[in-house]
C-alpha atoms as a PDB file:
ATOM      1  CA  UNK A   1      -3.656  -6.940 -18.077  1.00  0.00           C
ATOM      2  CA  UNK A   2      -5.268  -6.414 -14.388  1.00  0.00           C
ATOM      3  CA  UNK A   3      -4.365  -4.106 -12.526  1.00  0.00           C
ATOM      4  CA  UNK A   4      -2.602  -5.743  -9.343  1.00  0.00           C
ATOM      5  CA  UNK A   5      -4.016  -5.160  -5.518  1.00  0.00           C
ATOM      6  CA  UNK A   6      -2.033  -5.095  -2.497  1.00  0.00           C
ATOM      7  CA  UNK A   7      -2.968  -5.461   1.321  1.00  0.00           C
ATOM      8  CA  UNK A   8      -1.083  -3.258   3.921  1.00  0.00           C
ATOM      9  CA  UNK A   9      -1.357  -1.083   7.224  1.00  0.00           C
ATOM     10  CA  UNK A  10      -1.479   2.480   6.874  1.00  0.00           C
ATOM     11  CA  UNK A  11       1.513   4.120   8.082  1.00  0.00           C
ATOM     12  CA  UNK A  12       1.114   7.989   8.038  1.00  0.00           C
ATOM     13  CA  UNK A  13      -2.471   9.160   7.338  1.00  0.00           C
ATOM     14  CA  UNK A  14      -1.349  13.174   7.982  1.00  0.00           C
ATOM     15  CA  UNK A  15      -1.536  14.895   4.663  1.00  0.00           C
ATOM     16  CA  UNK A  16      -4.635  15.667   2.943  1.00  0.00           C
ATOM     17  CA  UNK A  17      -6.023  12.903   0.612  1.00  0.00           C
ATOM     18  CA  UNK A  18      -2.955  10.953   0.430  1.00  0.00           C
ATOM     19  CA  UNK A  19      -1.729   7.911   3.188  1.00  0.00           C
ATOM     20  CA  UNK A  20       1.282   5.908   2.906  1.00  0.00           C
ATOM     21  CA  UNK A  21       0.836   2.219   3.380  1.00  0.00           C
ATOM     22  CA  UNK A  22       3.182  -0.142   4.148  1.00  0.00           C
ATOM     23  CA  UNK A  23       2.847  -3.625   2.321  1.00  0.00           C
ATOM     24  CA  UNK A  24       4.772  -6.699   3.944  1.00  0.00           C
ATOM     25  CA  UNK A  25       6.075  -9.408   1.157  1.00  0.00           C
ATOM     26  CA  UNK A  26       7.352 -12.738   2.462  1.00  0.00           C
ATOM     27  CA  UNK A  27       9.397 -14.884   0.169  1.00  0.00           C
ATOM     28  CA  UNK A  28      11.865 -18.038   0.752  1.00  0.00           C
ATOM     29  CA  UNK A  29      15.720 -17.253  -0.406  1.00  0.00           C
ATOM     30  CA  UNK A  30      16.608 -19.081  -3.467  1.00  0.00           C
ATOM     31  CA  UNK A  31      20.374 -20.141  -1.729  1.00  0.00           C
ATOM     32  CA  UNK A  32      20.110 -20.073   1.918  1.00  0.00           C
ATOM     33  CA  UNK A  33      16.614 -21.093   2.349  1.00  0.00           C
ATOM     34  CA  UNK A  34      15.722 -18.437   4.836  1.00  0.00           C
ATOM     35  CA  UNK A  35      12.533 -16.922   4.947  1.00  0.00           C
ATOM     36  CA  UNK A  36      12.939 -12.865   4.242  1.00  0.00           C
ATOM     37  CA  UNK A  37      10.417 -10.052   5.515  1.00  0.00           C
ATOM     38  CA  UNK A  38      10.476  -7.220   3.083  1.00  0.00           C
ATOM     39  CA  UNK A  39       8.463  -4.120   3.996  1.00  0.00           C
ATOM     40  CA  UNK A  40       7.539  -1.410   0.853  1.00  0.00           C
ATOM     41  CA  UNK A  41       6.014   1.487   1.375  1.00  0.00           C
ATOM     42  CA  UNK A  42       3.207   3.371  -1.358  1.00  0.00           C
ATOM     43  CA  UNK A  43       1.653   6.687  -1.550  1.00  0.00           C
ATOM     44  CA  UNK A  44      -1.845   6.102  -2.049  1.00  0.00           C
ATOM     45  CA  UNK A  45      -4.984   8.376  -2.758  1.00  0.00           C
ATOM     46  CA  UNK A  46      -7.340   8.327   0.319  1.00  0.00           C
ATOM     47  CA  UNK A  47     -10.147  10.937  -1.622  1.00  0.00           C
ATOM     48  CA  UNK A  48     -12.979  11.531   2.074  1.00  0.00           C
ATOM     49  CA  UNK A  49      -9.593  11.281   4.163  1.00  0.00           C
ATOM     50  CA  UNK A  50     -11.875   8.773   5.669  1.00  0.00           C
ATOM     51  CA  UNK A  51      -8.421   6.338   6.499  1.00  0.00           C
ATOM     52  CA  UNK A  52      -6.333   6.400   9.612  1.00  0.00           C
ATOM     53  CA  UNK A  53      -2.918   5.273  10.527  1.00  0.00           C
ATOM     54  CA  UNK A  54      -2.861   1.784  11.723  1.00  0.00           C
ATOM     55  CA  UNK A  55      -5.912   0.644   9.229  1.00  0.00           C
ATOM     56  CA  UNK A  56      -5.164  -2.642   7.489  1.00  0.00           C
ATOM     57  CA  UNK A  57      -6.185  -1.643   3.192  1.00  0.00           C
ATOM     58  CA  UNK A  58      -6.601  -2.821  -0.126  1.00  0.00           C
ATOM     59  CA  UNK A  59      -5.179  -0.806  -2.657  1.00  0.00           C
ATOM     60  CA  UNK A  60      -5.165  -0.945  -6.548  1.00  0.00           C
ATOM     61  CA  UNK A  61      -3.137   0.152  -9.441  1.00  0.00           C
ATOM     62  CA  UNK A  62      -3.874   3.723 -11.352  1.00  0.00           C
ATOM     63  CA  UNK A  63      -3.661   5.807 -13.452  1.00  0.00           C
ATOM     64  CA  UNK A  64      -0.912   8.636 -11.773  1.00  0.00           C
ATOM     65  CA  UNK A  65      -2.724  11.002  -9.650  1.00  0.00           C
ATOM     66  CA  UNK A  66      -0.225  12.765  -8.631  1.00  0.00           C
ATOM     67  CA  UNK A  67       4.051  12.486  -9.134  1.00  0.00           C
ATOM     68  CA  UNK A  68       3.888   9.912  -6.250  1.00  0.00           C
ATOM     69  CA  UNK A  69       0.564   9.128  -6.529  1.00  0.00           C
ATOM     70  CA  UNK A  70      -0.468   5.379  -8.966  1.00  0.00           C
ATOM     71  CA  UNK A  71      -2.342   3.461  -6.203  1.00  0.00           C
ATOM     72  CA  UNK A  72      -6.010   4.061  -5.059  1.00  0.00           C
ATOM     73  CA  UNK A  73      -7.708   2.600  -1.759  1.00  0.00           C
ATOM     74  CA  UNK A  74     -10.048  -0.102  -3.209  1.00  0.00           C
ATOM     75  CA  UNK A  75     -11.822  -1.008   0.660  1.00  0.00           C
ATOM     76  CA  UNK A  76     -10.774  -1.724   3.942  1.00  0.00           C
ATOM     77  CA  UNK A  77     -10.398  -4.648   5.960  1.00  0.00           C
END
């Protein structure tokens, strides 16, 4: 199975090695037909702490790095 990879903005870039990035999924509601904004937020591993807050990211599925940690920074936008 492939390992998925989500785009996102970088949201706090202040520990060392890690960022939090915030991923935005659109989707239609099944009933009222309204279009929902849903923002999730995932610890990723940033290893030069080359990343800063406000960067727009790929990141991919791995193995845990850490207890938080499962998603690496593939490239940037």
């Amino acid at each position: 199975m492939p390992k998925r990879v989500l785009c996102g903005v970088v949201t706090k870039a202040e520990c060392d090695k890690t960022i939090k990035v915030s991923v935005l999924q659109v989707y239609k509601d099944k009933l009222y037909k309204k279009v929902i904004k849903k923002y999730k937020k995932y610890t990723a591993h940033d290893e030069n702490n080359h990343y800063k807050k406000g960067d727009r990211v790929f990141i991919q599925e791995h193995k845990p790095i850490s207890a938080t940690k499962k998603w690496v920074v593939v490239q940037v936008e």
